[in-house]
N, C-alpha and C. Protein backbone atom coordinates (compact mmCIF):
# COMPACT_ATOMS: atom_id res chain seq x y z
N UNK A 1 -14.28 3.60 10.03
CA UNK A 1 -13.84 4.32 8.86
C UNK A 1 -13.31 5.69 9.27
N UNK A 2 -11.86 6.05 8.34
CA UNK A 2 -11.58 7.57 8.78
C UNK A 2 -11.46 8.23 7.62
N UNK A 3 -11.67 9.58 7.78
CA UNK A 3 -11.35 10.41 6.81
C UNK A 3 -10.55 11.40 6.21
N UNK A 4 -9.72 11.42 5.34
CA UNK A 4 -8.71 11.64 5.19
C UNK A 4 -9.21 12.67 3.77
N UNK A 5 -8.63 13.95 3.87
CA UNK A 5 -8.94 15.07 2.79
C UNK A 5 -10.12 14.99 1.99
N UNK A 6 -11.23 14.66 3.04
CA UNK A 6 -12.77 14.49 2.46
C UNK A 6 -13.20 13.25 1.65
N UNK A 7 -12.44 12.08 2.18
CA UNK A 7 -12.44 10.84 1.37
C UNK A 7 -12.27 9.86 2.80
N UNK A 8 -13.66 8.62 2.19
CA UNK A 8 -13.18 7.79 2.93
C UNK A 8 -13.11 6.48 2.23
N UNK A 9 -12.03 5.59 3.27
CA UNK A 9 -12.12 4.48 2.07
C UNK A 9 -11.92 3.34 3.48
N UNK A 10 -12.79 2.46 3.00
CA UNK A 10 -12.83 1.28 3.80
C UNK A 10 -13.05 -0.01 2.65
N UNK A 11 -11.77 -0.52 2.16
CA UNK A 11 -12.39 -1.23 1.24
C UNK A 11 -11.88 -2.99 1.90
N UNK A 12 -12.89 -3.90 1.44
CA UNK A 12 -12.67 -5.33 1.80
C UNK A 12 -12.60 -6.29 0.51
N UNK A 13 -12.13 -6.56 -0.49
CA UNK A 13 -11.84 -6.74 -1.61
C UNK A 13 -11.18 -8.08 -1.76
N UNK A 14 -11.14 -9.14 -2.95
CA UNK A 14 -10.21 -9.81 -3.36
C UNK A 14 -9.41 -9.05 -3.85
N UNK A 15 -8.41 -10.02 -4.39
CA UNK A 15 -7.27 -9.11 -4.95
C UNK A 15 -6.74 -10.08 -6.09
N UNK A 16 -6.93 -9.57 -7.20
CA UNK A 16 -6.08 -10.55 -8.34
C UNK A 16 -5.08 -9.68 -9.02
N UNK A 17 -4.18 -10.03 -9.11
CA UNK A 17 -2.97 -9.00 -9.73
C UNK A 17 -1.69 -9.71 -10.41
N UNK A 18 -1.23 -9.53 -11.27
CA UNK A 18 -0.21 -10.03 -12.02
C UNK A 18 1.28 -8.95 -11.38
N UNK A 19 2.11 -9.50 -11.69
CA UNK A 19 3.59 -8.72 -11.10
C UNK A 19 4.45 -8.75 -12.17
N UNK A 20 5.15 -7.92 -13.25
CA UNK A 20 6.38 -7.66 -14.07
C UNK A 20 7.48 -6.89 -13.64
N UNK A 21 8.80 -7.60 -14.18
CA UNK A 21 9.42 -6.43 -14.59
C UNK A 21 9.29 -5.89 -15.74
N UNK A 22 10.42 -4.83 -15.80
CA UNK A 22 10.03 -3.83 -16.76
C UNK A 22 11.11 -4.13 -17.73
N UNK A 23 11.07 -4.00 -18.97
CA UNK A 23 12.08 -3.87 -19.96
C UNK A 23 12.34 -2.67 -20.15
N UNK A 24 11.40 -1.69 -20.60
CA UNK A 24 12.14 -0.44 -20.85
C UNK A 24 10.98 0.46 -20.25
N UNK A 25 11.08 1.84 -19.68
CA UNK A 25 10.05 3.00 -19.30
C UNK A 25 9.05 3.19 -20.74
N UNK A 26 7.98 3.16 -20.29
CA UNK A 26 7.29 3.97 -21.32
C UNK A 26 7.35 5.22 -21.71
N UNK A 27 6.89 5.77 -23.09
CA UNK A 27 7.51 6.51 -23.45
C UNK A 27 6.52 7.66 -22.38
N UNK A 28 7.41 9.06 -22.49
CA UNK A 28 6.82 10.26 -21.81
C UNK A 28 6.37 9.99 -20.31
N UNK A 29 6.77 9.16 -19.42
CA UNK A 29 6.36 8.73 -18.53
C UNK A 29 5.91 9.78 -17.74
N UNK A 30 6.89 10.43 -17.68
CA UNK A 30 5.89 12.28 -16.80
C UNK A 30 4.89 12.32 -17.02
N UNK A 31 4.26 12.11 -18.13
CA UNK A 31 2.87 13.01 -18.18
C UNK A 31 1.91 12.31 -17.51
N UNK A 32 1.89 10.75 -17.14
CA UNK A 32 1.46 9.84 -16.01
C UNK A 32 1.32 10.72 -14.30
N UNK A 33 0.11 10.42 -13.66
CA UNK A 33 -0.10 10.96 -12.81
C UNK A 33 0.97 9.93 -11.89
N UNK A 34 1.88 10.56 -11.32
CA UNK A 34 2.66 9.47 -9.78
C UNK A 34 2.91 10.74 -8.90
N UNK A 35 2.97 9.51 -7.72
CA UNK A 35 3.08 9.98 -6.19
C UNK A 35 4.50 9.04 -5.67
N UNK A 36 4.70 9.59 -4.47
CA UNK A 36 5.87 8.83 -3.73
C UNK A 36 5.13 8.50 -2.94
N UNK A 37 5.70 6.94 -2.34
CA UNK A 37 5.24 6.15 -1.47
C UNK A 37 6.08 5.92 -0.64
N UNK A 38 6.04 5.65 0.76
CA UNK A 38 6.78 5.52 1.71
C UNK A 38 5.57 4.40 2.48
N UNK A 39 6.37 3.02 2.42
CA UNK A 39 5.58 1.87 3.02
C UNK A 39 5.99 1.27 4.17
N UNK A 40 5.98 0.92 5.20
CA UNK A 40 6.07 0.25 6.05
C UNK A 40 5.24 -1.08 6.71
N UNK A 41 6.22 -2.41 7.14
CA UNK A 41 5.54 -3.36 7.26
C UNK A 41 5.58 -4.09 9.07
N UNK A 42 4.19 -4.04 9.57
CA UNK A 42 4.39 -4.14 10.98
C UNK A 42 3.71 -5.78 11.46
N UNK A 43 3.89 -6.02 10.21
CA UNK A 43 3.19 -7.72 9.76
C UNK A 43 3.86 -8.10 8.66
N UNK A 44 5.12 -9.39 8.13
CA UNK A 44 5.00 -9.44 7.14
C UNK A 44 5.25 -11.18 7.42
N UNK A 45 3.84 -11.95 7.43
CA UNK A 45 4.54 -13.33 6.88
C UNK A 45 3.88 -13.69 5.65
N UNK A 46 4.48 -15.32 6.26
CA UNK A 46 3.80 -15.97 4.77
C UNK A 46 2.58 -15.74 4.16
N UNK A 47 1.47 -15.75 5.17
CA UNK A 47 -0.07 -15.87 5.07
C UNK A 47 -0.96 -14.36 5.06
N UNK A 48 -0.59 -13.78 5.75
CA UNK A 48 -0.60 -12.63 6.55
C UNK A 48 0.22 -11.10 6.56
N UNK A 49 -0.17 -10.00 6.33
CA UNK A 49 0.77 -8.85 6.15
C UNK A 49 -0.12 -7.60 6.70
N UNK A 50 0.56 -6.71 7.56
CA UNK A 50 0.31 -5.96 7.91
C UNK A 50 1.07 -4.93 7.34
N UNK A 51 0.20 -3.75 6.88
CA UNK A 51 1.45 -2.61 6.36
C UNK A 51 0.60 -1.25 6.71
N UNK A 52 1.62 0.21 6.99
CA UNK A 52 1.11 0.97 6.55
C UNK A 52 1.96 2.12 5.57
N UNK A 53 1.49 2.86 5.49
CA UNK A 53 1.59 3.83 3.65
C UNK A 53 1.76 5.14 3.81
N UNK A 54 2.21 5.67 3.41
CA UNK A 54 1.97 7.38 3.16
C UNK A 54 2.39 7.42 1.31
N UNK A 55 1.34 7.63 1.11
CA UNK A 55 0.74 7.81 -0.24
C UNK A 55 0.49 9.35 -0.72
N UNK A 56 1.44 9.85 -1.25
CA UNK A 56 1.41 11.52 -1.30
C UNK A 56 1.27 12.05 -0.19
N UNK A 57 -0.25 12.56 -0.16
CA UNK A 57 -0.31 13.37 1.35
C UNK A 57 -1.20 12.40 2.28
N UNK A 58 -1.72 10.93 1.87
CA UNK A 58 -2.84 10.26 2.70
C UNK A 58 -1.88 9.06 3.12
N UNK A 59 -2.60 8.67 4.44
CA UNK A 59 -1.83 7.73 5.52
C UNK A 59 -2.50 6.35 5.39
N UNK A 60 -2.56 5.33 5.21
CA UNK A 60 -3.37 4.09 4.29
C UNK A 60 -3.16 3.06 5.48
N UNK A 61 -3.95 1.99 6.23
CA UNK A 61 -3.27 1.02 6.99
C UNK A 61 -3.97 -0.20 5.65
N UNK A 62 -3.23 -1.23 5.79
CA UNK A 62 -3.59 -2.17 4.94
C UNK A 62 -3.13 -3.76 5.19
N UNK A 63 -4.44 -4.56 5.39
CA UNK A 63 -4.49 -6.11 6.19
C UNK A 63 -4.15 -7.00 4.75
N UNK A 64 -3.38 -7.88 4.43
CA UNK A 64 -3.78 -8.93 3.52
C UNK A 64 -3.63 -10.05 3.63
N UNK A 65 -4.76 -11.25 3.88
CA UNK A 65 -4.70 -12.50 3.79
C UNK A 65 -4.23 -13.19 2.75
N UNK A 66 -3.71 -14.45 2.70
CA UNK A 66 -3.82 -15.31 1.95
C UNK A 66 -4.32 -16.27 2.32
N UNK A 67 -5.18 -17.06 1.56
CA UNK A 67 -5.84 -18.55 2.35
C UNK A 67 -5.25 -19.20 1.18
N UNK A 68 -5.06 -20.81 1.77
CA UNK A 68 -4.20 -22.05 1.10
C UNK A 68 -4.82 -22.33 0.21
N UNK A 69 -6.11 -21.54 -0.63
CA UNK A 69 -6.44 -22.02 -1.84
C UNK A 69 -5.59 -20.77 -3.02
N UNK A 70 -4.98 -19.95 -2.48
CA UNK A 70 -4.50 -18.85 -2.86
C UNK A 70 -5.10 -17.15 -2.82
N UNK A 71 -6.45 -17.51 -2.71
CA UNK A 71 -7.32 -16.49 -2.90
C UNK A 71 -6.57 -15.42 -1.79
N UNK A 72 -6.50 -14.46 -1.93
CA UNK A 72 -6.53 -13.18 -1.55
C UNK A 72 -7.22 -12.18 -1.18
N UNK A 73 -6.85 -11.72 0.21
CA UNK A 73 -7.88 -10.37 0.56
C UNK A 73 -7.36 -9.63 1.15
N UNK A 74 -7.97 -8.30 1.31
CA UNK A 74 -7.05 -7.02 1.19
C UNK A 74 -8.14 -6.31 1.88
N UNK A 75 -7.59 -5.57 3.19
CA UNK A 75 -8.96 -4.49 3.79
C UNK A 75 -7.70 -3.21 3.84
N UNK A 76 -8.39 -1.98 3.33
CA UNK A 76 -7.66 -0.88 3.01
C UNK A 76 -8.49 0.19 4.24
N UNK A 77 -7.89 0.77 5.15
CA UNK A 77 -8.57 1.94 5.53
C UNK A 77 -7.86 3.36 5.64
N UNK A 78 -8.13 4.58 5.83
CA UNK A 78 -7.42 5.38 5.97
C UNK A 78 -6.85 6.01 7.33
N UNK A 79 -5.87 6.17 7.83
CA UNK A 79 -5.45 6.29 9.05
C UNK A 79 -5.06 7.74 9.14
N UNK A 80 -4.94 8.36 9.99
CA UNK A 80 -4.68 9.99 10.06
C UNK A 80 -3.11 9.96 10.17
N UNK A 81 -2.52 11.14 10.03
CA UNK A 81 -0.95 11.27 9.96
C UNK A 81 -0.53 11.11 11.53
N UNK A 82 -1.07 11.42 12.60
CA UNK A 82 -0.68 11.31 13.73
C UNK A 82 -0.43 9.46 14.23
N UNK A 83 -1.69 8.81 13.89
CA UNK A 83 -1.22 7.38 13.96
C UNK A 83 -0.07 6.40 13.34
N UNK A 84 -0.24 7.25 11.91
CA UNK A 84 1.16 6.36 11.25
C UNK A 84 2.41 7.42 11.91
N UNK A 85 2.42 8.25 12.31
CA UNK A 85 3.84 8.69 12.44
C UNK A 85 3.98 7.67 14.19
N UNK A 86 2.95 7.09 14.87
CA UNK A 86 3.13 6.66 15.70
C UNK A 86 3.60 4.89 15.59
N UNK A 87 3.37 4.44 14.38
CA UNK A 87 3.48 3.33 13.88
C UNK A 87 4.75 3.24 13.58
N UNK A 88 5.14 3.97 12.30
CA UNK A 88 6.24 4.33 11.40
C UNK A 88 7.47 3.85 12.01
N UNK A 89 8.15 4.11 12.96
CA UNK A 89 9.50 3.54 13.83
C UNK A 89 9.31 2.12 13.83
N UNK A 90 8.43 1.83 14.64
CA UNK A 90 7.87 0.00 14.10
C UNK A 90 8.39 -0.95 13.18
N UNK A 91 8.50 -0.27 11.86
CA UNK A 91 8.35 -0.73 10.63
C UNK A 91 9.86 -0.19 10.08
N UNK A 92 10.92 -0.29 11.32
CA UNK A 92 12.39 0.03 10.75
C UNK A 92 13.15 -1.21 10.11
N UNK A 93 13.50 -1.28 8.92
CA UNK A 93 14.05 -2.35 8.83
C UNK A 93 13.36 -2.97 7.57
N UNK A 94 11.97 -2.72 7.22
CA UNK A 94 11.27 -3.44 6.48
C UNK A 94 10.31 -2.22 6.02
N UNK A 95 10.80 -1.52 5.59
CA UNK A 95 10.45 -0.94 4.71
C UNK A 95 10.55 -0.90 2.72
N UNK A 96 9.89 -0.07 2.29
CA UNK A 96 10.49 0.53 0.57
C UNK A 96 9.58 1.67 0.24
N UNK A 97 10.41 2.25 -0.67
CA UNK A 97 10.39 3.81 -1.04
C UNK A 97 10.16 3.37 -2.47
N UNK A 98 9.16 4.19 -3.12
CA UNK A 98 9.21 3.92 -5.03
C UNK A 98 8.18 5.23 -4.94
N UNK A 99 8.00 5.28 -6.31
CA UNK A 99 7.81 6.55 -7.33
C UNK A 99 6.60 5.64 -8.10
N UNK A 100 5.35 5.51 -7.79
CA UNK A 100 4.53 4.92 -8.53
C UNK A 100 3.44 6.04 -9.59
N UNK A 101 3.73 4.99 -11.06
CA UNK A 101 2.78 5.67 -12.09
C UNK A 101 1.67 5.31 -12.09
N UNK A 102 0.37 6.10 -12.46
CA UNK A 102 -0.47 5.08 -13.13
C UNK A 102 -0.90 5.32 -14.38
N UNK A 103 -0.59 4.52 -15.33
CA UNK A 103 -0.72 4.41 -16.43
C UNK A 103 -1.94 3.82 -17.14
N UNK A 104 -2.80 4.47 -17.64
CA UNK A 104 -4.12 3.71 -18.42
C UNK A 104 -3.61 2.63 -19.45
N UNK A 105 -4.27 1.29 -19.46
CA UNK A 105 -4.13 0.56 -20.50
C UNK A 105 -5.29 -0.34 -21.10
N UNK A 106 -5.62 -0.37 -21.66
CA UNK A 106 -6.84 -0.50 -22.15
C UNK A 106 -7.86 -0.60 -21.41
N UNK A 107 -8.49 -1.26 -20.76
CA UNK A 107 -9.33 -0.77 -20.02
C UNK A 107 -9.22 -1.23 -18.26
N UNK A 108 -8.12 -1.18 -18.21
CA UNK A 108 -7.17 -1.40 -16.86
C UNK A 108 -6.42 -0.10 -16.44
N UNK A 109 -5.48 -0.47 -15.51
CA UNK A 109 -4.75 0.70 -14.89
C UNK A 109 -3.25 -0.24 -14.53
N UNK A 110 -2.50 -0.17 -15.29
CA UNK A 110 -1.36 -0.12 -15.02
C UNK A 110 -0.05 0.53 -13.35
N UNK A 111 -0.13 -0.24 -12.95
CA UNK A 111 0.48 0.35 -11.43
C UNK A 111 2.59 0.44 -11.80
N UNK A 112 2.95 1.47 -12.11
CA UNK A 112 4.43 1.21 -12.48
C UNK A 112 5.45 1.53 -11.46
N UNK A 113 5.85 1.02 -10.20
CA UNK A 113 6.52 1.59 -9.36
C UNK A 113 8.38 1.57 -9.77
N UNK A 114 9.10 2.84 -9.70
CA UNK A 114 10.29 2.74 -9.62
C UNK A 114 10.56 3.09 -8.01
N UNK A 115 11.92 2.10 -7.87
CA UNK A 115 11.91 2.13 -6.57
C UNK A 115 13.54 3.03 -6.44
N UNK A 116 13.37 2.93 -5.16
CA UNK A 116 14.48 4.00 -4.41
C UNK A 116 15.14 3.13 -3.49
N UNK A 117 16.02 4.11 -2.76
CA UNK A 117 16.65 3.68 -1.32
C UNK A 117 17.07 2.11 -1.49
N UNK A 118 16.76 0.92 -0.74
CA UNK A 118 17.34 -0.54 -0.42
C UNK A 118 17.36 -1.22 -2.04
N UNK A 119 16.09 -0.55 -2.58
CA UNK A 119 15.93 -1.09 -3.67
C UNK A 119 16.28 -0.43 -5.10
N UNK A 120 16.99 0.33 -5.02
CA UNK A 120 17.10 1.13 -6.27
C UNK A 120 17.28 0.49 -7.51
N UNK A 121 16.67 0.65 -8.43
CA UNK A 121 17.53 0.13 -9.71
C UNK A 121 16.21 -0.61 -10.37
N UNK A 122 15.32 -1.16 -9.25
CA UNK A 122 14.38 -1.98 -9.62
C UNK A 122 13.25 -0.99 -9.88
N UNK A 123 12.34 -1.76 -11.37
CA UNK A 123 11.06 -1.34 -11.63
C UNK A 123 10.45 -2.50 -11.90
N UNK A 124 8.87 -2.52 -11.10
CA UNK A 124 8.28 -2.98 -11.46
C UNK A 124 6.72 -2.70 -11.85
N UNK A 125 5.89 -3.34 -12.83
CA UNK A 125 4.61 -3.16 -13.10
C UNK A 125 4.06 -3.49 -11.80
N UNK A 126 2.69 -3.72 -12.00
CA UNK A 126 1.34 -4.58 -11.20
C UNK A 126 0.17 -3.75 -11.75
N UNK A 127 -0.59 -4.84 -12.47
CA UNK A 127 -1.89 -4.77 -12.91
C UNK A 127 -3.17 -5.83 -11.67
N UNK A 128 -3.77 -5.22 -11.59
CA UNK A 128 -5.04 -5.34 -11.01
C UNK A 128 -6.28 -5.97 -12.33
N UNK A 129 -6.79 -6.77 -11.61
CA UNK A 129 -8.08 -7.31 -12.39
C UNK A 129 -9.00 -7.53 -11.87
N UNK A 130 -10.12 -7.06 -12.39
CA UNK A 130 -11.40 -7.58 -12.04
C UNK A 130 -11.88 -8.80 -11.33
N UNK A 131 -11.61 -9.98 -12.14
CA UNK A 131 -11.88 -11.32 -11.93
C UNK A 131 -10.55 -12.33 -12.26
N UNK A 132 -10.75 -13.17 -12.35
CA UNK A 132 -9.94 -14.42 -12.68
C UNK A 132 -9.70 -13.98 -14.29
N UNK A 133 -10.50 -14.39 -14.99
CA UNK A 133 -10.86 -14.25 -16.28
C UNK A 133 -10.35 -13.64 -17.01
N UNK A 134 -9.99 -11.99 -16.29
CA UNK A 134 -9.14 -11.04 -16.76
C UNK A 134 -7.77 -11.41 -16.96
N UNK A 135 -7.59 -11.86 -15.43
CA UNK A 135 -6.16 -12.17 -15.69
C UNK A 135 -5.22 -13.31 -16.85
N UNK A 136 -6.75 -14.01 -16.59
CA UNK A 136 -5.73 -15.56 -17.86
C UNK A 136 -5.92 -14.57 -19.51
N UNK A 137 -6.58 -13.70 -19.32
CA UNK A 137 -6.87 -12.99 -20.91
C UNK A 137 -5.63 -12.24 -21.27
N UNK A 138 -5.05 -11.67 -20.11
CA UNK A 138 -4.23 -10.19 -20.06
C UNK A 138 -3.34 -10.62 -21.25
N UNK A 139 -3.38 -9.47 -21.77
CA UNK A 139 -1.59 -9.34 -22.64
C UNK A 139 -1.19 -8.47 -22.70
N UNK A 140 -0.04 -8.61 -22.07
CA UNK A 140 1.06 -7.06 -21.59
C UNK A 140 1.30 -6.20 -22.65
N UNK A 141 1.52 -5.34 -22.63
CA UNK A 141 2.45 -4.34 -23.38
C UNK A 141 3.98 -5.02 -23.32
N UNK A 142 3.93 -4.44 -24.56
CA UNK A 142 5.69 -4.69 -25.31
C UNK A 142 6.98 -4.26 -24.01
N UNK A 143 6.48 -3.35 -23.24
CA UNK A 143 7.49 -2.93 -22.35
C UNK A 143 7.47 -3.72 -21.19
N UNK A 144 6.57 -4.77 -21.06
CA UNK A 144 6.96 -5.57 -19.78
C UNK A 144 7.85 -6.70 -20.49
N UNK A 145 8.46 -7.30 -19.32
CA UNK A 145 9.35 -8.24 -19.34
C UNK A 145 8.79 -9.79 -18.57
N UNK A 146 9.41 -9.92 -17.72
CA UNK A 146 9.16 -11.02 -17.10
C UNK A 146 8.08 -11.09 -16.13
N UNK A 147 7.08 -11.90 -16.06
CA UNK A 147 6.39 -11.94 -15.27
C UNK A 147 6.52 -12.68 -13.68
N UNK A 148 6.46 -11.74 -12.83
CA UNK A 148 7.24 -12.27 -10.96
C UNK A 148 6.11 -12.72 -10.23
N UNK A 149 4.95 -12.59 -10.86
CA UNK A 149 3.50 -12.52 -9.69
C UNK A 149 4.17 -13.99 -8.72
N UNK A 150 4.70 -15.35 -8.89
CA UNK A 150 4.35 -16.20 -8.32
C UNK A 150 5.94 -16.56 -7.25
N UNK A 151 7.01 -15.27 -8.16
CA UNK A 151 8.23 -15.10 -7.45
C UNK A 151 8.38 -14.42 -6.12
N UNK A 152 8.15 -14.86 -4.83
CA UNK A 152 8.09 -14.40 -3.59
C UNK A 152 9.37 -13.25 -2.95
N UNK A 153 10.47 -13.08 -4.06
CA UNK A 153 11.40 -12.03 -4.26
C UNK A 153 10.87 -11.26 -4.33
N UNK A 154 10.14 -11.02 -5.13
CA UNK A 154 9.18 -9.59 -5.68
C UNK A 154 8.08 -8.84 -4.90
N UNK A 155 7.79 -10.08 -3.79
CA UNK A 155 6.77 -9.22 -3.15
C UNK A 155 7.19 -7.99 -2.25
N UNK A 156 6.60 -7.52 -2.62
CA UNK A 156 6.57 -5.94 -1.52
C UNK A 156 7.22 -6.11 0.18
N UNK A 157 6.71 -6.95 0.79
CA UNK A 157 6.93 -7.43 2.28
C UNK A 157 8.38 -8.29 1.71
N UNK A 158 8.42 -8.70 1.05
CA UNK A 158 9.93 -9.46 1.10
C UNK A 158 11.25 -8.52 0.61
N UNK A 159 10.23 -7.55 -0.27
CA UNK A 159 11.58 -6.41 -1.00
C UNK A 159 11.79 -5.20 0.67
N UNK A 160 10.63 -5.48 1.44
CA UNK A 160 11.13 -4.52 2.66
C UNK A 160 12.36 -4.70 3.56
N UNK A 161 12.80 -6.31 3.49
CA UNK A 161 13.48 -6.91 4.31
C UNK A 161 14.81 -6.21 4.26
């Protein structure tokens, strides 16, 4: 584990998450706490993804499995700025740049990234859930559009390409 501005995070987690586009910005979107992200991918296949992050001012490395039942896992740790700037060249080519919100929604957190650079033009949601359960319950807000979770276009490692 490392520590990064008096925080540490070592997390080993499933991961259940839905993927939209967006129909229209919500309203006042400023007043939403966002950061710029600058991602890089030094792993990206089918099964398997290696990435790392600069997330405002913190440096993120991040593992995610997939196993053939679909399930998902995700180990998050924090890396110091000297290692990712040693990584960072690595990851030319397959990168993306976005402007992520987070937006409260009922008793979730709304993830709203607008993107930049290769990808401009595109916005998309991603909601996070608890369990399974959550997710077959969810019902979007009026401002999402289409739902991409199962569209392999959309993923992050494929929008780096």
């Amino acid at each position: 584990m490392l520590e990064s501005h008096g925080e540490t995070l070592f997390k080993k987690r499933r991961e259940y998450e839905n993927k939209y586009l967006i129909k229209t910005l919500p309203t006042e979107i400023q007043k939403f706490p966002h950061e710029e992200i600058l991602q890089g991918y030094l792993l990206a296949e089918k099964m398997e993804e290696l990435r790392i992050r600069k997330k405002g001012d913190r440096f993120i490395k991040t593992q995610k499995k997939t196993y053939p039942s679909g399930y998902r896992e995700e180990v998050e740790e924090y890396i110091d700025e000297k290692i990712f700037n040693e990584l960072w060249p690595k990851t030319a080519g397959k990168r993306i740049e976005k402007v992520r919100y987070r937006i409260p929604y009922k008793h979730l957190t709304i993830e709203l990234d607008i993107f930049s650079g290769a990808n401009q033009g595109l916005i998309m949601a991603e909601v996070e859930f608890p369990d399974e359960e959550e997710v077959k319950n969810f019902s979007p807000p009026d401002w999402f559009a289409t739902n991409v979770t199962a569209d392999e276009n959309y993923k992050n490692k494929n929008l780096a390409k």
